[in-house]
N, C-alpha and C. Protein backbone atom coordinates (compact mmCIF):
# COMPACT_ATOMS: atom_id res chain seq x y z
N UNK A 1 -33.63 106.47 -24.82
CA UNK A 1 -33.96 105.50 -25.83
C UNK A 1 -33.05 105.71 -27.04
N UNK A 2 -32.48 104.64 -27.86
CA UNK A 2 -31.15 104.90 -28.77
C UNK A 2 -32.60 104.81 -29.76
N UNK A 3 -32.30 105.06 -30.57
CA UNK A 3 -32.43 104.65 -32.44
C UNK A 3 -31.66 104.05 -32.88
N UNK A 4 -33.03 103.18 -33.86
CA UNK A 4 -32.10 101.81 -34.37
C UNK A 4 -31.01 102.97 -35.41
N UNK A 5 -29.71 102.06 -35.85
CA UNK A 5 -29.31 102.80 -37.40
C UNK A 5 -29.94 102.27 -38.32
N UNK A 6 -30.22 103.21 -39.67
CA UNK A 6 -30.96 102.83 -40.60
C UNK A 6 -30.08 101.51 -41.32
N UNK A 7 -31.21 100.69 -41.74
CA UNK A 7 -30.74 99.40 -42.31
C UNK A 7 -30.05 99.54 -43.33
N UNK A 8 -28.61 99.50 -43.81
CA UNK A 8 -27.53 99.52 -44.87
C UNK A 8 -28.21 98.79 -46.27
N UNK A 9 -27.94 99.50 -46.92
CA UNK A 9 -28.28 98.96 -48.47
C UNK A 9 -26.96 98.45 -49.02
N UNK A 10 -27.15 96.88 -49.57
CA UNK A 10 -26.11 96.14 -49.90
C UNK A 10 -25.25 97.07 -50.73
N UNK A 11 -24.22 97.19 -50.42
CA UNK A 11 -23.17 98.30 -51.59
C UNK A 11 -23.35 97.63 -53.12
N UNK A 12 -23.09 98.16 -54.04
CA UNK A 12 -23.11 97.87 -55.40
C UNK A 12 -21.14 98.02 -56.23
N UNK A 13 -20.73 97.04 -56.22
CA UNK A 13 -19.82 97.54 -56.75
C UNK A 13 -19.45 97.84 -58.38
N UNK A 14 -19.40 98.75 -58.67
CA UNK A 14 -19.15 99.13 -60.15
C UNK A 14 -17.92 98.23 -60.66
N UNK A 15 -18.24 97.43 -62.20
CA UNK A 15 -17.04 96.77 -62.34
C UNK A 15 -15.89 97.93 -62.41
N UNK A 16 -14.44 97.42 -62.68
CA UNK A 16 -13.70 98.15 -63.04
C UNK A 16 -13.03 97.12 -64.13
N UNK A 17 -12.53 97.87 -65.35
CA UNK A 17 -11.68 97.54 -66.66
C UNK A 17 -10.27 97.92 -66.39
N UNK A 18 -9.90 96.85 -66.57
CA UNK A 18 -8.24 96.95 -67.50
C UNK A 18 -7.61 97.66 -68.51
N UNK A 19 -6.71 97.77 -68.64
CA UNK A 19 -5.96 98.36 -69.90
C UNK A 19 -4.90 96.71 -70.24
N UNK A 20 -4.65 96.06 -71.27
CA UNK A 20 -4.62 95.37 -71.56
C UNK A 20 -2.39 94.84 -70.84
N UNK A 21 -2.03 95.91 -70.92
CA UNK A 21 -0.35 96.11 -70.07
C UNK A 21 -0.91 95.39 -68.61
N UNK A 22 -1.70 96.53 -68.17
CA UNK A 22 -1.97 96.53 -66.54
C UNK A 22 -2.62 95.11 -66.21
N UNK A 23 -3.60 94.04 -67.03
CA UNK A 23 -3.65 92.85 -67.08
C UNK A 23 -3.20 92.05 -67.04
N UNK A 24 -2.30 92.10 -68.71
CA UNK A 24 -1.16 91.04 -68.64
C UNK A 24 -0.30 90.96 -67.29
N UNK A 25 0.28 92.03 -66.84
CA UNK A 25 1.17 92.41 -65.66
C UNK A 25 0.75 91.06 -64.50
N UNK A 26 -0.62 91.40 -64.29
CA UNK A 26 -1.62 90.63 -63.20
C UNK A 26 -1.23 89.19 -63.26
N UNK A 27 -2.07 88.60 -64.97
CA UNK A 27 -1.53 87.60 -65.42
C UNK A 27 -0.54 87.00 -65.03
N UNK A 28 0.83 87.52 -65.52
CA UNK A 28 1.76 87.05 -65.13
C UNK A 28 1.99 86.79 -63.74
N UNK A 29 1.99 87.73 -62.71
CA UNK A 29 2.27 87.52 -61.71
C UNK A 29 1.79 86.51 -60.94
N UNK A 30 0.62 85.83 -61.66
CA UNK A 30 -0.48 84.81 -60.97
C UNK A 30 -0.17 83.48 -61.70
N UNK A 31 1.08 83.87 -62.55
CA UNK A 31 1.68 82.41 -63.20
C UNK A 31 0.93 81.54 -64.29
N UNK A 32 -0.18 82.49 -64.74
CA UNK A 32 -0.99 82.26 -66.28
C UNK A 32 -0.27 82.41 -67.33
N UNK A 33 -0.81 81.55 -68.26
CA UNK A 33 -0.13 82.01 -69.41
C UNK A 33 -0.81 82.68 -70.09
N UNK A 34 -0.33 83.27 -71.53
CA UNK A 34 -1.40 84.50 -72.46
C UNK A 34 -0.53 83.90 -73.76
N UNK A 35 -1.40 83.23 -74.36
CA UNK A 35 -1.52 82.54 -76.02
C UNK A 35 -2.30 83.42 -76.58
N UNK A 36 -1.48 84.24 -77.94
CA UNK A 36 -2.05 84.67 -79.08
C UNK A 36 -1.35 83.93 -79.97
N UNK A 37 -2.20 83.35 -80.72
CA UNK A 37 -1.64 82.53 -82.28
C UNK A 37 -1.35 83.69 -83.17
N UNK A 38 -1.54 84.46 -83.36
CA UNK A 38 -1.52 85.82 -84.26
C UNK A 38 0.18 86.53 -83.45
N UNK A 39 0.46 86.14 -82.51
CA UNK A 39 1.59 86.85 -81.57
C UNK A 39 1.42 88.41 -81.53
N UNK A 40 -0.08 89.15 -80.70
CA UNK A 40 0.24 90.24 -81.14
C UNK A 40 -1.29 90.44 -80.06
N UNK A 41 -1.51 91.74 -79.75
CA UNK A 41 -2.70 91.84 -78.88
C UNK A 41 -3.86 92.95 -78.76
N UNK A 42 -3.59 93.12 -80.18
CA UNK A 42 -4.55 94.61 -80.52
C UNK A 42 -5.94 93.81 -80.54
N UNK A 43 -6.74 94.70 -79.87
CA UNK A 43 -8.33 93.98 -79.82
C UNK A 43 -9.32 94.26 -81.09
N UNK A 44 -8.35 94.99 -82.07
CA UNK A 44 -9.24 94.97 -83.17
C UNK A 44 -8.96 94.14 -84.63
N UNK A 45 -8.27 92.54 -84.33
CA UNK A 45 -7.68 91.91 -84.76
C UNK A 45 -8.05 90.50 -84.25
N UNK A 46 -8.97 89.78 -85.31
CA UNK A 46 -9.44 88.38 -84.28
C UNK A 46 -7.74 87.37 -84.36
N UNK A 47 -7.41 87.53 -84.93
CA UNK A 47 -6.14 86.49 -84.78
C UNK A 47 -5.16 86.86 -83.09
N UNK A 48 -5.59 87.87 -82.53
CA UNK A 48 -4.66 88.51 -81.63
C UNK A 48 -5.36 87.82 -80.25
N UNK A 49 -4.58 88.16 -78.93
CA UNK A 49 -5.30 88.18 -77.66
C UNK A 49 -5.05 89.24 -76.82
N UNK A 50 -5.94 90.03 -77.14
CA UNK A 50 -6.39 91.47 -76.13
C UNK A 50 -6.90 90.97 -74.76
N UNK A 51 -6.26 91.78 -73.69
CA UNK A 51 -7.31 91.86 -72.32
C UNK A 51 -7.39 93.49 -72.42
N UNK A 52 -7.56 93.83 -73.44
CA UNK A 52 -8.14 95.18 -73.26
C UNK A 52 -9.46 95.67 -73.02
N UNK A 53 -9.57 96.00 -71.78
CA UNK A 53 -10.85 96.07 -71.37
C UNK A 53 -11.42 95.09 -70.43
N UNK A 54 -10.69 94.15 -70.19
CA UNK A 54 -10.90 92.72 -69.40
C UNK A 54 -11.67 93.58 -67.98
N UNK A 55 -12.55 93.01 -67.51
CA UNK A 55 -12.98 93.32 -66.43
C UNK A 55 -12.41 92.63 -65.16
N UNK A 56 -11.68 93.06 -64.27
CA UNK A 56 -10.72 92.66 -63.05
C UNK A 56 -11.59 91.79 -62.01
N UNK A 57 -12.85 91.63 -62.42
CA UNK A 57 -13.70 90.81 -61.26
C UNK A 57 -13.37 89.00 -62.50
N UNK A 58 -13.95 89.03 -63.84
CA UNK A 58 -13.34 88.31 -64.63
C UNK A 58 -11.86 87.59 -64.82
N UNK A 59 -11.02 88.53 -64.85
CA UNK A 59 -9.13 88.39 -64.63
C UNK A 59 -9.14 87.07 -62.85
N UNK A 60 -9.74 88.09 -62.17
CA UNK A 60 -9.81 87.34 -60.72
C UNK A 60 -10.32 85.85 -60.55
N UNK A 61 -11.42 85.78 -61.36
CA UNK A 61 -12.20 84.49 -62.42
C UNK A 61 -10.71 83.29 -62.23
N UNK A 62 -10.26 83.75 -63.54
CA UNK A 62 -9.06 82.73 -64.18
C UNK A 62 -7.86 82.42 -63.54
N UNK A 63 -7.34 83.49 -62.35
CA UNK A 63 -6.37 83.33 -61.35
C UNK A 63 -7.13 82.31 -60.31
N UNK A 64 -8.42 82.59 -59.95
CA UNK A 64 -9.08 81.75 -58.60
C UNK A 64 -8.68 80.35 -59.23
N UNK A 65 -9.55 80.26 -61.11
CA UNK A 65 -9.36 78.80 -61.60
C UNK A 65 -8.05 77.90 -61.32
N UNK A 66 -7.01 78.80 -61.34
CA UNK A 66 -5.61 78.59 -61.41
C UNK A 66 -5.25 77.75 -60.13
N UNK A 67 -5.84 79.10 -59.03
CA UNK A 67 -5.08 78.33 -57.46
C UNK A 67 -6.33 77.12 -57.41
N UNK A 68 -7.15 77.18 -57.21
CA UNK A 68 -7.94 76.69 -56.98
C UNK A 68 -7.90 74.94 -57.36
N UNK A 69 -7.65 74.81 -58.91
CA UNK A 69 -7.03 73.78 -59.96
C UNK A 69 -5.33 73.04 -59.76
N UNK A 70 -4.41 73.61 -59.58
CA UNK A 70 -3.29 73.87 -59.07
C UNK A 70 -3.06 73.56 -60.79
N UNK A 71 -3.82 73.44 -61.52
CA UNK A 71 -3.60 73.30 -63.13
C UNK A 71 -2.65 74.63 -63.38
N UNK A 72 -2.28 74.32 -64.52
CA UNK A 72 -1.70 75.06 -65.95
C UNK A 72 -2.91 76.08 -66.67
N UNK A 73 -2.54 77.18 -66.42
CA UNK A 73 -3.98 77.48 -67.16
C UNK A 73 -3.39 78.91 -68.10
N UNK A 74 -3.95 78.77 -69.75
CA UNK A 74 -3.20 79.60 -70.23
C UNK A 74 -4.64 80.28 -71.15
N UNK A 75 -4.46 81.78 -70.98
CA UNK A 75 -5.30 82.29 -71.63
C UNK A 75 -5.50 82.25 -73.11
N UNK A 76 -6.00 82.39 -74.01
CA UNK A 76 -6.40 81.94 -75.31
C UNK A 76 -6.95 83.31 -76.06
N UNK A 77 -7.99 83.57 -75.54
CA UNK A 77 -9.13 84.51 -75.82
C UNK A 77 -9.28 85.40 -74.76
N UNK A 78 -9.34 86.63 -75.42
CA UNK A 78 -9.79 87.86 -74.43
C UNK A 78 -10.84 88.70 -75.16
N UNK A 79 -10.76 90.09 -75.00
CA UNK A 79 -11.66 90.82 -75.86
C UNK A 79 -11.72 90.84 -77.16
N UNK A 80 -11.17 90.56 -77.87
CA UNK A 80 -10.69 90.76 -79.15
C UNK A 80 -11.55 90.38 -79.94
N UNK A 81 -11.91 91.14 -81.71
CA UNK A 81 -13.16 90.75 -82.23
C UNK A 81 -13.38 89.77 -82.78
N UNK A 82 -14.13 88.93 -82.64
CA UNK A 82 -14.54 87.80 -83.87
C UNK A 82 -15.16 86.49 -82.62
N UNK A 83 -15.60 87.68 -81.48
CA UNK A 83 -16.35 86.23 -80.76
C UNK A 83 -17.65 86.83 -80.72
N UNK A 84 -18.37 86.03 -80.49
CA UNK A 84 -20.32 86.46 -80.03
C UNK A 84 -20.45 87.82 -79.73
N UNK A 85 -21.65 88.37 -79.83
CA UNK A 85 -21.61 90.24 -79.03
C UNK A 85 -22.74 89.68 -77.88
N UNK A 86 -22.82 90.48 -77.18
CA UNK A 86 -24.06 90.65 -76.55
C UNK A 86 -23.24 90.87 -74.97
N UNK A 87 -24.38 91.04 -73.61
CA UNK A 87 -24.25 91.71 -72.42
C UNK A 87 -23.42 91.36 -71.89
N UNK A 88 -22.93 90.10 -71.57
CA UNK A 88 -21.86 89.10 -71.07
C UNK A 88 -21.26 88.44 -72.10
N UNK A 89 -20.42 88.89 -72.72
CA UNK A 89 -19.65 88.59 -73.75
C UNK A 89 -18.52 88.92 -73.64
N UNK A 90 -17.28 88.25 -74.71
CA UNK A 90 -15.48 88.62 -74.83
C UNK A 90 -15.56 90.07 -74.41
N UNK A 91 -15.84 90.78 -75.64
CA UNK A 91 -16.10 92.61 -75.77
C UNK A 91 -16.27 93.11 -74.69
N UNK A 92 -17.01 92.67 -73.85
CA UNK A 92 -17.72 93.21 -72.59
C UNK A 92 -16.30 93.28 -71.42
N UNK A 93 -15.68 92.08 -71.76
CA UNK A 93 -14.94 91.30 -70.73
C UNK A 93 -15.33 90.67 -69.62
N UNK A 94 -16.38 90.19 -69.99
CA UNK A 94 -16.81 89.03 -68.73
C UNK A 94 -16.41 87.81 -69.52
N UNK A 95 -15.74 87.39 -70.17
CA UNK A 95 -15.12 86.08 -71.31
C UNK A 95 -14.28 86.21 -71.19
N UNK A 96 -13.45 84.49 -71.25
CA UNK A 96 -12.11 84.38 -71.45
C UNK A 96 -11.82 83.12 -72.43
N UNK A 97 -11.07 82.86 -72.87
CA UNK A 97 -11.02 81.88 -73.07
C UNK A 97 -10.03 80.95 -73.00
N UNK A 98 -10.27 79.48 -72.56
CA UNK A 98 -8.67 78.93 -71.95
C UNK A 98 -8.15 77.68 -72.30
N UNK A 99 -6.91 77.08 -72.59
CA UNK A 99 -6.81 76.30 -72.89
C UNK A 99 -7.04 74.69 -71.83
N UNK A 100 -7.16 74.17 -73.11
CA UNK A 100 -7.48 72.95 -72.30
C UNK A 100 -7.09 72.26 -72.37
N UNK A 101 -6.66 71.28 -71.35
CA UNK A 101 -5.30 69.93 -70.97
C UNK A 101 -6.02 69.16 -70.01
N UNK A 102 -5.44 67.89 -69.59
CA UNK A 102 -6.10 67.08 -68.57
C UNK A 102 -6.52 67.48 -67.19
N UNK A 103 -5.37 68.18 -67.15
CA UNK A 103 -5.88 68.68 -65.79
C UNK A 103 -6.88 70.07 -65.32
N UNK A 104 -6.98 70.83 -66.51
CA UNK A 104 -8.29 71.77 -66.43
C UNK A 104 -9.08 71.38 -66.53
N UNK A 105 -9.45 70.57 -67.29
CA UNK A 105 -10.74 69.61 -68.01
C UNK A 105 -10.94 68.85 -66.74
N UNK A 106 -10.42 68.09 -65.98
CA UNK A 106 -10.79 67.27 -64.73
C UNK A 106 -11.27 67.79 -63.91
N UNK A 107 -10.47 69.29 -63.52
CA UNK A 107 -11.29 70.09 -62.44
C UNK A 107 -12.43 70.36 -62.37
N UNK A 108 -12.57 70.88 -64.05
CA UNK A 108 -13.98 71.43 -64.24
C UNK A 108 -15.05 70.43 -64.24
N UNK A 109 -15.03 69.46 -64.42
CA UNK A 109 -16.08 68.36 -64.62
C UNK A 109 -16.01 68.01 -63.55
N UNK A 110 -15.17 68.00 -62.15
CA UNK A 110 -15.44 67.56 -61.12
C UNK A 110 -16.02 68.51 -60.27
N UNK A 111 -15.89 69.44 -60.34
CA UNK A 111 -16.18 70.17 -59.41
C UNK A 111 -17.17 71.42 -59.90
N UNK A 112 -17.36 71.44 -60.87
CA UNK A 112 -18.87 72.23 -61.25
C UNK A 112 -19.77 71.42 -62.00
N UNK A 113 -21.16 71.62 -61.49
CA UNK A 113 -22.38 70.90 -61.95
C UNK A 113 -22.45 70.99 -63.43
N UNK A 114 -22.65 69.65 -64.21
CA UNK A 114 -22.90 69.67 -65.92
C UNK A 114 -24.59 70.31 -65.89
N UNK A 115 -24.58 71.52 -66.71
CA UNK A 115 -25.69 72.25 -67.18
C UNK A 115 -26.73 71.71 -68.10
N UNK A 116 -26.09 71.08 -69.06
CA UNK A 116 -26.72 71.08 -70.35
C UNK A 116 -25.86 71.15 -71.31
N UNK A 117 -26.38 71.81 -72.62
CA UNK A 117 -25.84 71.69 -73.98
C UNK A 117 -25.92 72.84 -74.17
N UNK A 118 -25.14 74.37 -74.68
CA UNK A 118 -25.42 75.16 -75.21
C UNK A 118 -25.85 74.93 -76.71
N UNK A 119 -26.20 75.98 -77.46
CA UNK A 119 -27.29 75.96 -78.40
C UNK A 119 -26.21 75.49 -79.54
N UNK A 120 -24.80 75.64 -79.16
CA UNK A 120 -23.76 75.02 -80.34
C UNK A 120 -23.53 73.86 -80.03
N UNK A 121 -23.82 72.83 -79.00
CA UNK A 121 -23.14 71.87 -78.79
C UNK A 121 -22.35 71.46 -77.65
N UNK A 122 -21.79 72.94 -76.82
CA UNK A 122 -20.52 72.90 -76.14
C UNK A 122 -21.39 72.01 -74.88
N UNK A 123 -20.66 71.17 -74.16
CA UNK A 123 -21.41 70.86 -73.17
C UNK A 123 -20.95 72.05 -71.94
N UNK A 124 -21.89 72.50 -70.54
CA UNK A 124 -21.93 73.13 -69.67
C UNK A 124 -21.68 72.83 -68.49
N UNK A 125 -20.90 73.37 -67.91
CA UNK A 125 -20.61 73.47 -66.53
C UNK A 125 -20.79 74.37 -65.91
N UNK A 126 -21.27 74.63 -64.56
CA UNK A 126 -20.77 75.81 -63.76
C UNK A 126 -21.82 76.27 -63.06
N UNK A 127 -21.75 77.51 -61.78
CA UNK A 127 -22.51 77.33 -60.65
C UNK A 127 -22.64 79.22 -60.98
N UNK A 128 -23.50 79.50 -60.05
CA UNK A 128 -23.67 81.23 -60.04
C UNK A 128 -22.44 82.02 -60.35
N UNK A 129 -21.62 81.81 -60.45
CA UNK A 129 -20.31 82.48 -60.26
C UNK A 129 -19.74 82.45 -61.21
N UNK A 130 -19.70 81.27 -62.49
CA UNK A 130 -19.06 81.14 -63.40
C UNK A 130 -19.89 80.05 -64.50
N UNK A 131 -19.72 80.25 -65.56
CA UNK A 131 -20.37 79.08 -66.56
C UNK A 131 -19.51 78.97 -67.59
N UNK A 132 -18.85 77.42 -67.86
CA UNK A 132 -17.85 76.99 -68.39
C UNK A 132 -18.06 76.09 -69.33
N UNK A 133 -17.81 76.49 -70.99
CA UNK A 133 -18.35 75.55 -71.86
C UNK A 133 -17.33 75.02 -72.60
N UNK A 134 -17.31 73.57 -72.87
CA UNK A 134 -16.16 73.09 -74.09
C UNK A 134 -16.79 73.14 -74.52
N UNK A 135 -15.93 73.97 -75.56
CA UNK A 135 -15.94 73.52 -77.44
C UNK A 135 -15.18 72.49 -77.87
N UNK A 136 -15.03 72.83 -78.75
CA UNK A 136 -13.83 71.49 -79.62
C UNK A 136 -12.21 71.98 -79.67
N UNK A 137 -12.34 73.23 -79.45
CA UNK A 137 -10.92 74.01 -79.29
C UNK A 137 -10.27 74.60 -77.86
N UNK A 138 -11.42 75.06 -76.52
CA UNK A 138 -10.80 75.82 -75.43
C UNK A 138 -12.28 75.79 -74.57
N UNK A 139 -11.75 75.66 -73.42
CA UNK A 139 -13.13 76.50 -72.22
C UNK A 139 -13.52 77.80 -72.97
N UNK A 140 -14.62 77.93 -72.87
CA UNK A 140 -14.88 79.30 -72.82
C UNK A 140 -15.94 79.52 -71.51
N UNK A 141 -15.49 80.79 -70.89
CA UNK A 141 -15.89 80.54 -69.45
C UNK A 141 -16.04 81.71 -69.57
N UNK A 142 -17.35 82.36 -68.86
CA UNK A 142 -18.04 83.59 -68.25
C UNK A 142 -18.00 83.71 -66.98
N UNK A 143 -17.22 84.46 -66.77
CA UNK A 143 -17.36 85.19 -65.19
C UNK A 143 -18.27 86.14 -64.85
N UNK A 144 -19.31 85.94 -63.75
CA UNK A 144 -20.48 86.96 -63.37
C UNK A 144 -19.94 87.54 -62.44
């Protein structure tokens, strides 16, 4: 008589963080762009755009948007201070933020469900995987 094997417990994967070089690097290679208006990328500087600390399940986020879109998609916002705090936030690096042109804006409204209104206004998009809000300036999009 065999024994069953014991039933596997779903693995858990621990995020893993960036160093903000080892990001950009990624970035690039995935044909994103990286906009700092400040031209400069220290994360303790809101004028700057840090991926310091960017979480690589997040980074993977904005490359999928990319192929996926066959859009232009240029980063805006990363960790850097002067956005919201809390669990899923810039800081955290589950945030990005991206610019927006016709053809990002089309994807997203076509192809992820409108949510609602966040509590500022932005209207909502997006499915378990991602939640994507205009503002008046850029997506700002959370990767889970």
């Amino acid at each position: 008589m065999r024994l069953a094997a014991p039933a596997s417990r779903p693995r858990r994967v621990r995020p893993v963080w960036l160093g903000h070089t080892q990001a950009a690097r990624r970035v690039q290679r995935a044909g994103l762009g990286l906009y700092s208006s400040g031209g400069c990328t220290d994360r303790r500087m809101r004028q700057c755009t840090s991926l310091e600390a960017i979480r690589t399940r997040t980074l993977r986020g904005a490359i999928r948007l990319k192929r996926r879109s066959g859009c232009p998609v240029t980063l805006t916002g990363g960790t850097e201070i002067g956005h919201v705090v809390g669990r899923y936030s810039h800081g955290n690096g589950y945030k990005l933020d991206v610019a927006p042109n016709a053809c990002v804006d089309r994807h997203i409204t076509r192809t992820q469900p409108f949510r609602g209104l966040r509590s500022d206004g932005a209207l909502l998009y997006g499915s378990p995987e991602s939640l994507y809000a205009r503002t008046p300036s850029h997506w700002d999009i959370l990767f889970r």
